[in-house]
C-alpha atoms as a PDB file:
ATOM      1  CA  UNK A   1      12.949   2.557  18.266  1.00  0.00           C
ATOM      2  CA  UNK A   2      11.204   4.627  20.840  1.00  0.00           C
ATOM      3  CA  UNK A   3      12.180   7.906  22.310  1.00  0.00           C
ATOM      4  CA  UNK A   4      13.845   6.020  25.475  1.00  0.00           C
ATOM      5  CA  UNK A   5      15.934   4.060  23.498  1.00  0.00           C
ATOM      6  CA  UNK A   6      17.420   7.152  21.583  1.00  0.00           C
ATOM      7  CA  UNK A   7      17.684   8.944  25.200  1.00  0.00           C
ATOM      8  CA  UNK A   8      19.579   5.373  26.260  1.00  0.00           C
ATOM      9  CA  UNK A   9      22.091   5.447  23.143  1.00  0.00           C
ATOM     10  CA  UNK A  10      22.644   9.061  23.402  1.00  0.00           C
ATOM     11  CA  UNK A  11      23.463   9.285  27.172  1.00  0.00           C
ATOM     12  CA  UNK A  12      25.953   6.419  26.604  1.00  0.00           C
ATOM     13  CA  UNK A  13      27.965   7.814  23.739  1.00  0.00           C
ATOM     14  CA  UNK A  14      28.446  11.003  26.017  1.00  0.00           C
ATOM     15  CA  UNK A  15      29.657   8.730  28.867  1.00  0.00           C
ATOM     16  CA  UNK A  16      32.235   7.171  26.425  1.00  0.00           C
ATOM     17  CA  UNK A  17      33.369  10.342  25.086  1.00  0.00           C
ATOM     18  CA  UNK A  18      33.576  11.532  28.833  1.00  0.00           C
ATOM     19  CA  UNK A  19      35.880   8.301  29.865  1.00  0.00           C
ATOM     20  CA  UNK A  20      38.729   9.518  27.423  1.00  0.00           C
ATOM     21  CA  UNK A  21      38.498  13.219  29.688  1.00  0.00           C
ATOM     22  CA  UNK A  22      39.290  11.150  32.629  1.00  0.00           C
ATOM     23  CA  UNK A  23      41.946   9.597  34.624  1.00  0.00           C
ATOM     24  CA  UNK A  24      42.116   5.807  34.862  1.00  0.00           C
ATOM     25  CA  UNK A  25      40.048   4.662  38.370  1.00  0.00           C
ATOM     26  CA  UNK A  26      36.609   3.898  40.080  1.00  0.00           C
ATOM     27  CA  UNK A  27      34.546   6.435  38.572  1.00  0.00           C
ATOM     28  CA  UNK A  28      35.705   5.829  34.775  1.00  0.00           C
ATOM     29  CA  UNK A  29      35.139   2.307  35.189  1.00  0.00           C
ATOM     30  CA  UNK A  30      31.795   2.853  36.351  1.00  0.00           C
ATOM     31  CA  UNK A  31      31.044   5.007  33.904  1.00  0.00           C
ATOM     32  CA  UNK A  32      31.966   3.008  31.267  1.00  0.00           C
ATOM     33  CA  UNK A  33      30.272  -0.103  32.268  1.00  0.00           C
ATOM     34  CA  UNK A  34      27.035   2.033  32.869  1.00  0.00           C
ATOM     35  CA  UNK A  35      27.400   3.612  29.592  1.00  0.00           C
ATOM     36  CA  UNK A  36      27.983   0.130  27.753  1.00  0.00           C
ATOM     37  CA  UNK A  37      25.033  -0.608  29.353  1.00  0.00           C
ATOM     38  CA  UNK A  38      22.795   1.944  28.300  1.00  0.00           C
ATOM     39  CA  UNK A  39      24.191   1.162  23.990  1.00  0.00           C
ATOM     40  CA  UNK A  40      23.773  -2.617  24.273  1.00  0.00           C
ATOM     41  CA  UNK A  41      20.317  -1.854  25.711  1.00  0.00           C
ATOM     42  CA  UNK A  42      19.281   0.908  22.896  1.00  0.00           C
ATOM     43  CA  UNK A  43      20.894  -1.821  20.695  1.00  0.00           C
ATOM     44  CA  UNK A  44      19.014  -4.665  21.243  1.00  0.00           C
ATOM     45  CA  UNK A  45      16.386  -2.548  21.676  1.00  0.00           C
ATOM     46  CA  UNK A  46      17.110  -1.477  17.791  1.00  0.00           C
ATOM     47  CA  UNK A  47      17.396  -4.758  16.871  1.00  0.00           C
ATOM     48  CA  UNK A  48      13.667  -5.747  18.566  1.00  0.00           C
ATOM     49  CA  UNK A  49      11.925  -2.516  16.559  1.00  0.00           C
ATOM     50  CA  UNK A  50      13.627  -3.734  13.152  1.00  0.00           C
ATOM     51  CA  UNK A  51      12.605  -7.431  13.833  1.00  0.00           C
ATOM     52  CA  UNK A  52       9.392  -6.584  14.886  1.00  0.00           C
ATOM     53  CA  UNK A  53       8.667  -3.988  11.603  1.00  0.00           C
ATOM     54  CA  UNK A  54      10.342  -6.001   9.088  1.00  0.00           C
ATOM     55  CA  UNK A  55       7.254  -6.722   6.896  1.00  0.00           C
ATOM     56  CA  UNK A  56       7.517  -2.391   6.962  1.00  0.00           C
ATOM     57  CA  UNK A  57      10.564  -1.824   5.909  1.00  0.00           C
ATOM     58  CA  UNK A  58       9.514  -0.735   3.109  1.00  0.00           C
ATOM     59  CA  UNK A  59       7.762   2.053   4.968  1.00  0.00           C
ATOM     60  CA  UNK A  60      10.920   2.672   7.426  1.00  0.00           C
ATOM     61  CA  UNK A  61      13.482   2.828   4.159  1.00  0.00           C
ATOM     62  CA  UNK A  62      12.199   6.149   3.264  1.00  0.00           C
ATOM     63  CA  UNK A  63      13.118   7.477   6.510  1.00  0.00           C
ATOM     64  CA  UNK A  64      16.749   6.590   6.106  1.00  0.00           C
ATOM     65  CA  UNK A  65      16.675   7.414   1.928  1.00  0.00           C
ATOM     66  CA  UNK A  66      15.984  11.145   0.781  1.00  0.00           C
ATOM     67  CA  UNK A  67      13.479  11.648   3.260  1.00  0.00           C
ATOM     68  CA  UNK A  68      12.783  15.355   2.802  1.00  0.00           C
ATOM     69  CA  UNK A  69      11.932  14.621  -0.765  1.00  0.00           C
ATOM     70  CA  UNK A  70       8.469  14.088  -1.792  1.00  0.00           C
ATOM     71  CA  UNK A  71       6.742  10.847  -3.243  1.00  0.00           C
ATOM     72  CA  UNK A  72       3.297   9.937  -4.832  1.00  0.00           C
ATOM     73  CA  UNK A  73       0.896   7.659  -2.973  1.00  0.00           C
ATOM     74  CA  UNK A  74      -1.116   5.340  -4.394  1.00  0.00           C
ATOM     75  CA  UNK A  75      -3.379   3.207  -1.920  1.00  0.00           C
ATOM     76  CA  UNK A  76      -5.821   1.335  -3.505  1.00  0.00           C
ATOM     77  CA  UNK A  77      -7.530  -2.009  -3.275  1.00  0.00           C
ATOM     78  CA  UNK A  78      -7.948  -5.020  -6.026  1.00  0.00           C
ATOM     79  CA  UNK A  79     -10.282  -8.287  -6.431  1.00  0.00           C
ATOM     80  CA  UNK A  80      -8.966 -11.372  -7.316  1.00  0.00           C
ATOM     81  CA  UNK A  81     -12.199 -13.115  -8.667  1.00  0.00           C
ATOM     82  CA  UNK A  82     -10.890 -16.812  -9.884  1.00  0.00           C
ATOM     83  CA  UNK A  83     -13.152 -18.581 -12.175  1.00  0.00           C
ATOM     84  CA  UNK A  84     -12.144 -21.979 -13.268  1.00  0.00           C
ATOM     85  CA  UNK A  85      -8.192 -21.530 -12.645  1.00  0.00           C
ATOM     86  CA  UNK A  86      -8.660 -18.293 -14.666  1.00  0.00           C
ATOM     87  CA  UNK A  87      -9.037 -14.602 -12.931  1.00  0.00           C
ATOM     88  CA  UNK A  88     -11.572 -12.257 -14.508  1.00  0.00           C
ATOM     89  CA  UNK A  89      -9.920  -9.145 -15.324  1.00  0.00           C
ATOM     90  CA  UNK A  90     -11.874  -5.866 -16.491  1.00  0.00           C
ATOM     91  CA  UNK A  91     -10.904  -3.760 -19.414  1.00  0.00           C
ATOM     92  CA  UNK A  92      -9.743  -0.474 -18.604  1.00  0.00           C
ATOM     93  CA  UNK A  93     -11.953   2.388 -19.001  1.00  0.00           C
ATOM     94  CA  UNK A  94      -9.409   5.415 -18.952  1.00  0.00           C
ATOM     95  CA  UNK A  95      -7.452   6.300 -22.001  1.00  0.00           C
ATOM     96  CA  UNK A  96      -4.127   6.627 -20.151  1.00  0.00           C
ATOM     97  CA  UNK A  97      -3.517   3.383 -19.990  1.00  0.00           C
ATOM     98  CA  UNK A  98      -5.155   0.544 -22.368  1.00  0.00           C
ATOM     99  CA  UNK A  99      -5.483  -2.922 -21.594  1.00  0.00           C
ATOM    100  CA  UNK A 100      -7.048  -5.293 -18.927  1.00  0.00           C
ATOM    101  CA  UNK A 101      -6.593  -5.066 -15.274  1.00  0.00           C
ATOM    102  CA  UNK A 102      -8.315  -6.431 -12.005  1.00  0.00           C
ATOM    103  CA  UNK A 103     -11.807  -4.879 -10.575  1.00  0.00           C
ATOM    104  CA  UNK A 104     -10.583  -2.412  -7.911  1.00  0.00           C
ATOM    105  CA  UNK A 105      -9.132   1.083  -7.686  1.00  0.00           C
ATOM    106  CA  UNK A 106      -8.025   3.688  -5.232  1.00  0.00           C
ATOM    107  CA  UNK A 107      -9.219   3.978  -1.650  1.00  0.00           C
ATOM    108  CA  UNK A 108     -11.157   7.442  -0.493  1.00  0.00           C
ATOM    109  CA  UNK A 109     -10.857   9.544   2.271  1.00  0.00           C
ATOM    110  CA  UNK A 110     -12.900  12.204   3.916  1.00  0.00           C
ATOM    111  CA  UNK A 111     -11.200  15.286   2.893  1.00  0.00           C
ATOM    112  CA  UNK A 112     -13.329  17.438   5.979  1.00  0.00           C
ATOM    113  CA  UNK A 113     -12.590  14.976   8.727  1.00  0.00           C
ATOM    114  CA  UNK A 114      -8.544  14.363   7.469  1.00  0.00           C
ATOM    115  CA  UNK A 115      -7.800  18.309   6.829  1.00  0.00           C
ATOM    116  CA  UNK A 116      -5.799  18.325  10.174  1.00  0.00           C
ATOM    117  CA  UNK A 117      -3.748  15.202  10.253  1.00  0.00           C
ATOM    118  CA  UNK A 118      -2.792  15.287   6.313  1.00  0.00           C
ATOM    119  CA  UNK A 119      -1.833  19.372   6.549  1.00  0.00           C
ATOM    120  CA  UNK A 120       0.546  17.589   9.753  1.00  0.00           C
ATOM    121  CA  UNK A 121       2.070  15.041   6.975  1.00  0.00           C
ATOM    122  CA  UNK A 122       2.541  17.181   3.859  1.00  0.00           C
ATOM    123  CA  UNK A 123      -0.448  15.684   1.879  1.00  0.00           C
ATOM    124  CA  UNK A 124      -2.075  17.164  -0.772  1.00  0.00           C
ATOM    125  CA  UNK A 125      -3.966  15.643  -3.850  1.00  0.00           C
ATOM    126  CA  UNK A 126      -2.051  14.512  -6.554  1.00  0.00           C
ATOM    127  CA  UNK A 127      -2.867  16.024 -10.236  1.00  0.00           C
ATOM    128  CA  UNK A 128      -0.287  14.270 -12.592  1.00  0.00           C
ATOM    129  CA  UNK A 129      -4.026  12.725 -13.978  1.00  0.00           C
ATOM    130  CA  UNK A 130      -6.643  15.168 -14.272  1.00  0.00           C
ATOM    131  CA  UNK A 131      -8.923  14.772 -11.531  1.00  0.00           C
ATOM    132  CA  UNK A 132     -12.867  14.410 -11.893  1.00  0.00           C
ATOM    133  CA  UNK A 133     -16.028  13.745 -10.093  1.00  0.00           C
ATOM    134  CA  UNK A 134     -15.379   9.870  -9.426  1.00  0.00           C
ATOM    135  CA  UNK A 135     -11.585  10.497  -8.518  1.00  0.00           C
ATOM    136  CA  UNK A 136     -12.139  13.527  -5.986  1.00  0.00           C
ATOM    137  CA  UNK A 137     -10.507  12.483  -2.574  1.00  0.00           C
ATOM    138  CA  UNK A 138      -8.716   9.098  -3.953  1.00  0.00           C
ATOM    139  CA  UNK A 139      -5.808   8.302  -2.117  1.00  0.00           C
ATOM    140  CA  UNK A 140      -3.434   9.097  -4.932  1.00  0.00           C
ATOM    141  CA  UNK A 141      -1.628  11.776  -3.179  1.00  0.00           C
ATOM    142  CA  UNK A 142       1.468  13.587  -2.724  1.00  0.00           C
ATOM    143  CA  UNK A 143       3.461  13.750   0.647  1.00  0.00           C
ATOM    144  CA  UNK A 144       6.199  16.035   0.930  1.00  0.00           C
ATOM    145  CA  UNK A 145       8.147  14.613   3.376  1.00  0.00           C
ATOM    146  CA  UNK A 146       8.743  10.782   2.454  1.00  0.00           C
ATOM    147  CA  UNK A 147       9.936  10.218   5.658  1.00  0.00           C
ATOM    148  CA  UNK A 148       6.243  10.204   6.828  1.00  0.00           C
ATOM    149  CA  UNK A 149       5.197   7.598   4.568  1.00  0.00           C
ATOM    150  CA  UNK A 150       5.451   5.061   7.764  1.00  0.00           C
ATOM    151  CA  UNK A 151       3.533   7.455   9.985  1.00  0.00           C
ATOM    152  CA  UNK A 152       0.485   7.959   6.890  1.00  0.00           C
ATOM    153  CA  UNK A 153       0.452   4.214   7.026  1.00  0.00           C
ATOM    154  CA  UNK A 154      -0.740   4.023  10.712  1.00  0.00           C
ATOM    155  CA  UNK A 155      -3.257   6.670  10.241  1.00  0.00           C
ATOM    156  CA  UNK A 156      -4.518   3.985   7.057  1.00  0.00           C
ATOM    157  CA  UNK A 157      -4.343   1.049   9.496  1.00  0.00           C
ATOM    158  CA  UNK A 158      -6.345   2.732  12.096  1.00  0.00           C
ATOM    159  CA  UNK A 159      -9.283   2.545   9.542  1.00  0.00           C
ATOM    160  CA  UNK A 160     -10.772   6.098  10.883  1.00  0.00           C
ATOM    161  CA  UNK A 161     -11.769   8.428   8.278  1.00  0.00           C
ATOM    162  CA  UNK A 162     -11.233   6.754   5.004  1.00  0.00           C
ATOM    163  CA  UNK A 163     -13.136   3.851   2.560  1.00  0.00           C
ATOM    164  CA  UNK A 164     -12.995   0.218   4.320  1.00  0.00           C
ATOM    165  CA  UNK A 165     -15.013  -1.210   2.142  1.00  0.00           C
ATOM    166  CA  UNK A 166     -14.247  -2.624  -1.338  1.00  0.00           C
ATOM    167  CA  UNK A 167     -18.265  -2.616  -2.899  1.00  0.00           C
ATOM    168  CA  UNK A 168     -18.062   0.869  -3.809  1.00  0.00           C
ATOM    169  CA  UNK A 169     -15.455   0.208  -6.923  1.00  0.00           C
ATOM    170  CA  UNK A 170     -16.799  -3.427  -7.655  1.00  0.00           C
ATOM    171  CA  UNK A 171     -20.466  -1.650  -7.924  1.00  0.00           C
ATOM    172  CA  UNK A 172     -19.282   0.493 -10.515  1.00  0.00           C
ATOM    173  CA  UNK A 173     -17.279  -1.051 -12.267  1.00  0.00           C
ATOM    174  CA  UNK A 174     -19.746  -4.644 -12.742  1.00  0.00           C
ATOM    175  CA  UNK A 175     -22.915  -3.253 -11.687  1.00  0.00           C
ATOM    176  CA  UNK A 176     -23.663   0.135 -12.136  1.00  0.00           C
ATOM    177  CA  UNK A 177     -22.161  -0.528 -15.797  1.00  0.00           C
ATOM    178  CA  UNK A 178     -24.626  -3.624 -16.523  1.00  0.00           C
ATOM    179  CA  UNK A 179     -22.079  -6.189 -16.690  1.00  0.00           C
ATOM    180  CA  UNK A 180     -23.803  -8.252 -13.776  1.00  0.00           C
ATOM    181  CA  UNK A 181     -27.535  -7.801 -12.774  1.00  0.00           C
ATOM    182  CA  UNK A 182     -27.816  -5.917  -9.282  1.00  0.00           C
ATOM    183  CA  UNK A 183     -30.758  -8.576  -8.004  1.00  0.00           C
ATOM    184  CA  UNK A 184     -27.890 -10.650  -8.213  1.00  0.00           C
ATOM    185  CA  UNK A 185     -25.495  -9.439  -6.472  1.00  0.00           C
ATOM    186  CA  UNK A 186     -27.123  -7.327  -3.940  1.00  0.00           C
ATOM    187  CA  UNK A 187     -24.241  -8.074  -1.860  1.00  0.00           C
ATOM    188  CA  UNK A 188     -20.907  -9.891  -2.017  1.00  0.00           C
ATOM    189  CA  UNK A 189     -19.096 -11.926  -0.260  1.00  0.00           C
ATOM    190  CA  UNK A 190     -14.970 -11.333   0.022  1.00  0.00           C
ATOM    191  CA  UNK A 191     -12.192 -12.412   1.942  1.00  0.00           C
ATOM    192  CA  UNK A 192      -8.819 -10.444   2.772  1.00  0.00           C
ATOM    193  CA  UNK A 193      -6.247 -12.093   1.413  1.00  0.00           C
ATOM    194  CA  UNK A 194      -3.008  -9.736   1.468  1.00  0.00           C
ATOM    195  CA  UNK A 195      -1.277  -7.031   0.287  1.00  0.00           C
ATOM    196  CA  UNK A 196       1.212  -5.670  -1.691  1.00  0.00           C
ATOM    197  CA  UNK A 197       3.945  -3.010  -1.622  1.00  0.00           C
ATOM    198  CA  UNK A 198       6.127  -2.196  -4.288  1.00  0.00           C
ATOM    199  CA  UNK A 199       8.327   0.472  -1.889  1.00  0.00           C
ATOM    200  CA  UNK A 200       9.672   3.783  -3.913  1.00  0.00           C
ATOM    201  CA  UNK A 201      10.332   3.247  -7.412  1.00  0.00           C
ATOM    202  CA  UNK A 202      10.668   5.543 -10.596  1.00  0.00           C
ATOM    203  CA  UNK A 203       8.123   5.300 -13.063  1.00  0.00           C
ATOM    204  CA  UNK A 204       8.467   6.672 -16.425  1.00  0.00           C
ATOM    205  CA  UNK A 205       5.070   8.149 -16.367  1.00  0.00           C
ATOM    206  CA  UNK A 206       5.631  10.367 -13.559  1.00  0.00           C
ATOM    207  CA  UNK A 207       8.045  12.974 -13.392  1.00  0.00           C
ATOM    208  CA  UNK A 208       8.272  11.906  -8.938  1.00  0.00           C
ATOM    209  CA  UNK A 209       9.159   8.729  -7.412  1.00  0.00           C
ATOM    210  CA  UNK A 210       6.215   6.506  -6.467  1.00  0.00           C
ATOM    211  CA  UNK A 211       5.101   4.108  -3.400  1.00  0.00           C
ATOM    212  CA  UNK A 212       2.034   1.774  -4.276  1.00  0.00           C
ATOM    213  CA  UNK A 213      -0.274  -0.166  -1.282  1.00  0.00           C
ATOM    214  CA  UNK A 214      -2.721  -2.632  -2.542  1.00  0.00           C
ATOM    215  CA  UNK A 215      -5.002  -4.533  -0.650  1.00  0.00           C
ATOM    216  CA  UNK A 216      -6.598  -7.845  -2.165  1.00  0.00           C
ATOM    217  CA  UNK A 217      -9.365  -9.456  -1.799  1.00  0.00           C
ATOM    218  CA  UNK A 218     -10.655 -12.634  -3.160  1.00  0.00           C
ATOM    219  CA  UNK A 219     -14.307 -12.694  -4.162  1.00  0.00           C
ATOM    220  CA  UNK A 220     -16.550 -15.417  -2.811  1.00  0.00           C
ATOM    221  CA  UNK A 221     -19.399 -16.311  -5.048  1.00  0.00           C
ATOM    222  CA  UNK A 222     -22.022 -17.528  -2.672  1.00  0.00           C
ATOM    223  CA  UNK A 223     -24.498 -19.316  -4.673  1.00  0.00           C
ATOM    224  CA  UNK A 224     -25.410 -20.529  -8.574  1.00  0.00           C
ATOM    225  CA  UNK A 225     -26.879 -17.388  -9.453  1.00  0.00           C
ATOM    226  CA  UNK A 226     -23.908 -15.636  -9.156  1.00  0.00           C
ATOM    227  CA  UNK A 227     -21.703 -18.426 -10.313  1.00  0.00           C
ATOM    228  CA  UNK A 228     -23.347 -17.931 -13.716  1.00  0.00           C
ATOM    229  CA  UNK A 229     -23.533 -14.248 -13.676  1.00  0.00           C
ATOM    230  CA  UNK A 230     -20.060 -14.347 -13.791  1.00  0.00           C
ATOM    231  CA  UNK A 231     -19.623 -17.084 -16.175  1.00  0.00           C
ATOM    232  CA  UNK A 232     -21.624 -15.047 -18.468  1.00  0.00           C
ATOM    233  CA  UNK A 233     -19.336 -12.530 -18.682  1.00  0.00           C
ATOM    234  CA  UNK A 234     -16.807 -14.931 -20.744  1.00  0.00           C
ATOM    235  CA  UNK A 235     -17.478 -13.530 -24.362  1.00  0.00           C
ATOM    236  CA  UNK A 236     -17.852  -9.648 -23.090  1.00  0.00           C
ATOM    237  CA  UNK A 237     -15.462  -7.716 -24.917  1.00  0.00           C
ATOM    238  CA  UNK A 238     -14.903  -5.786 -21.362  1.00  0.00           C
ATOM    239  CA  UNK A 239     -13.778  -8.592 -19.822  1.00  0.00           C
ATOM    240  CA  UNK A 240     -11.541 -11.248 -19.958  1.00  0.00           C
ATOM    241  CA  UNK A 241     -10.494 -14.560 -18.669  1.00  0.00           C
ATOM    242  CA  UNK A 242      -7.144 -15.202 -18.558  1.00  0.00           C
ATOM    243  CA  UNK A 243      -4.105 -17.700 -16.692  1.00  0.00           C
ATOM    244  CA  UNK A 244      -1.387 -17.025 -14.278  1.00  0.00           C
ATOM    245  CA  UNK A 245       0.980 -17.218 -17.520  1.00  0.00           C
ATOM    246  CA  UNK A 246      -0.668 -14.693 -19.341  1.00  0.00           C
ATOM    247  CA  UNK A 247      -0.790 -12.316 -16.259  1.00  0.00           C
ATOM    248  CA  UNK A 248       3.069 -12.912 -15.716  1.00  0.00           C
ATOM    249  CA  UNK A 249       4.220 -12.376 -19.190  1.00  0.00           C
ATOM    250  CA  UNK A 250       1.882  -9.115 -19.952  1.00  0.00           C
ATOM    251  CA  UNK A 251      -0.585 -10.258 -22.616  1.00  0.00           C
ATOM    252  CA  UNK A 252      -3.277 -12.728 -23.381  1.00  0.00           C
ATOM    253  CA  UNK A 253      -2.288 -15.477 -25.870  1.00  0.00           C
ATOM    254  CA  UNK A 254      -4.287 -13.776 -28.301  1.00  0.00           C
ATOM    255  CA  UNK A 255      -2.257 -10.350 -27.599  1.00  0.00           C
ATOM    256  CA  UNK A 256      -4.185  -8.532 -25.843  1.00  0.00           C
ATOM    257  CA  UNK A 257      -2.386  -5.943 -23.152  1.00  0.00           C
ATOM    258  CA  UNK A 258      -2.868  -6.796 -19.264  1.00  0.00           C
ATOM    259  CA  UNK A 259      -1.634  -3.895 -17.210  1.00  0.00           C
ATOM    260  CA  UNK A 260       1.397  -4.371 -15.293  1.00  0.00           C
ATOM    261  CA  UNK A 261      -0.235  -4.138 -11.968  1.00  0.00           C
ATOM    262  CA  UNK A 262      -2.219  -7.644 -12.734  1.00  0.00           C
ATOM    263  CA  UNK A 263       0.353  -9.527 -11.229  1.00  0.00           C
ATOM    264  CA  UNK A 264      -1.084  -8.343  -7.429  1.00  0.00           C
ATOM    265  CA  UNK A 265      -3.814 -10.223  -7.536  1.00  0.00           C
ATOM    266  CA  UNK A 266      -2.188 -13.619  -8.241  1.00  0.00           C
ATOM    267  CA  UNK A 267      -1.789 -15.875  -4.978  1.00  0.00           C
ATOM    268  CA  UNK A 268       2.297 -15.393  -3.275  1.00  0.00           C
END
């Protein structure tokens, strides 16, 4: 609700309270119908902004919930590359977490250019895992204020200053590390295909509450070449291949671990 509205609600409430301080006639009735006016309008008005934002309200929770207590973002992007009726899932090459998970990773930002607006939201880098060369100025941060999450989320939207483009992670991760031959795939092809937000939750390997953003896309393989690249990946030990049912229950049917997170990538 915008700053009128509040101004609205808050001018009627004092013409209520004023009715009781006077006498029945004229000028308390008009007061009082001028004053119901003004709260049915902030209320519809209320109404509007929570219809309008209800695919946020995840973001908007927080402001209503602890919001002076601080959360981790994570804000990071994932592939869904479908082979098949299988999706091709990469092993993970960090040791704080084993198992297989989708081609993606954290979105960056540029520190010089943000300095301003994230000092004005309580961000600072988040150090609960080490940081390194390829992880400087991820968007796994920490915001003091929760009640900002909704307001970090518009800066994101507005696309200024920060990664918009997914190559960067599936380059390194396929092509940089030889799984797929760069004359190959020189470029890709993707299509946006959603999101997904978990809201706050507690996670056991995190001593502070959490909020995760994903973005997916879908991978388009545009001609044979790259068809079979991929194809050729089946009997990697890096990757694997594996079926909505083995993403949903955790595992491959050969047990082998797929990280929780899989589950993103799979269509809603």
């Amino acid at each position: 609700m915008n700053a009128k509205g509040k101004i609205n609600f808050f001018i009627g409430v004092i013409g209520f309270v004023s009715c009781i301080f006077l006498s029945n006639g004229e000028v308390q009735g008009t007061i009082f119908k001028i004053s119901l006016g003004l709260v049915i309008a902030s209320c519809i008005e209320f109404i509007v902004f929570i219809f309008e934002n209800k695919k946020r309200w995840k973001l908007l929770w927080p402001k209503i919930w602890k919001p002076n207590t601080s959360v981790r973002l994570t804000v990071a992007y994932l592939f869904r590359i479908e082979v098949n009726g299988k999706y091709m899932l990469i092993k993970r090459h960090k040791n704080d977490f084993t198992g297989f998970q989708p081609v993606g990773g954290a979105y960056k930002y540029f520190k010089e250019e943000n300095s301003a607006n994230f000092d004005k939201l309580g961000i600072t880098p988040c150090n609960h895992v080490p940081r390194d060369g390829a992880t400087e100025n991820d968007l796994r941060i920490l915001i003091k204020n929760r009640k900002k999450i909704l307001e970090f989320f518009k800066w994101f939207d507005s696309r200024e200053n920060r990664e918009i483009d997914p190559w960067r992670e599936f380059c390194e991760e396929l092509i940089e590390s030889g799984l797929l031959p760069s004359n190959v795939f020189k470029h890709i092809k993707y299509t946006y295909v959603g999101q997904h937000q978990e809201g706050i939750l507690r996670n056991e390997d995190y001593p502070i509450d959490q909020f995760r953003h994903a973005d997916i896309f879908e991978l388009r393989l545009e001609n044979d070449a790259q068809k079979n690249a991929i194809k050729g990946l089946e009997k990697n030990p890096n990757i694997a291949f594996v079926t909505s049912e083995e993403i949903k229950k955790g595992a491959t049917n050969n047990g082998v671990r797929i990280l929780p997170h899989t589950f993103k990538i799979l269509p809603k």
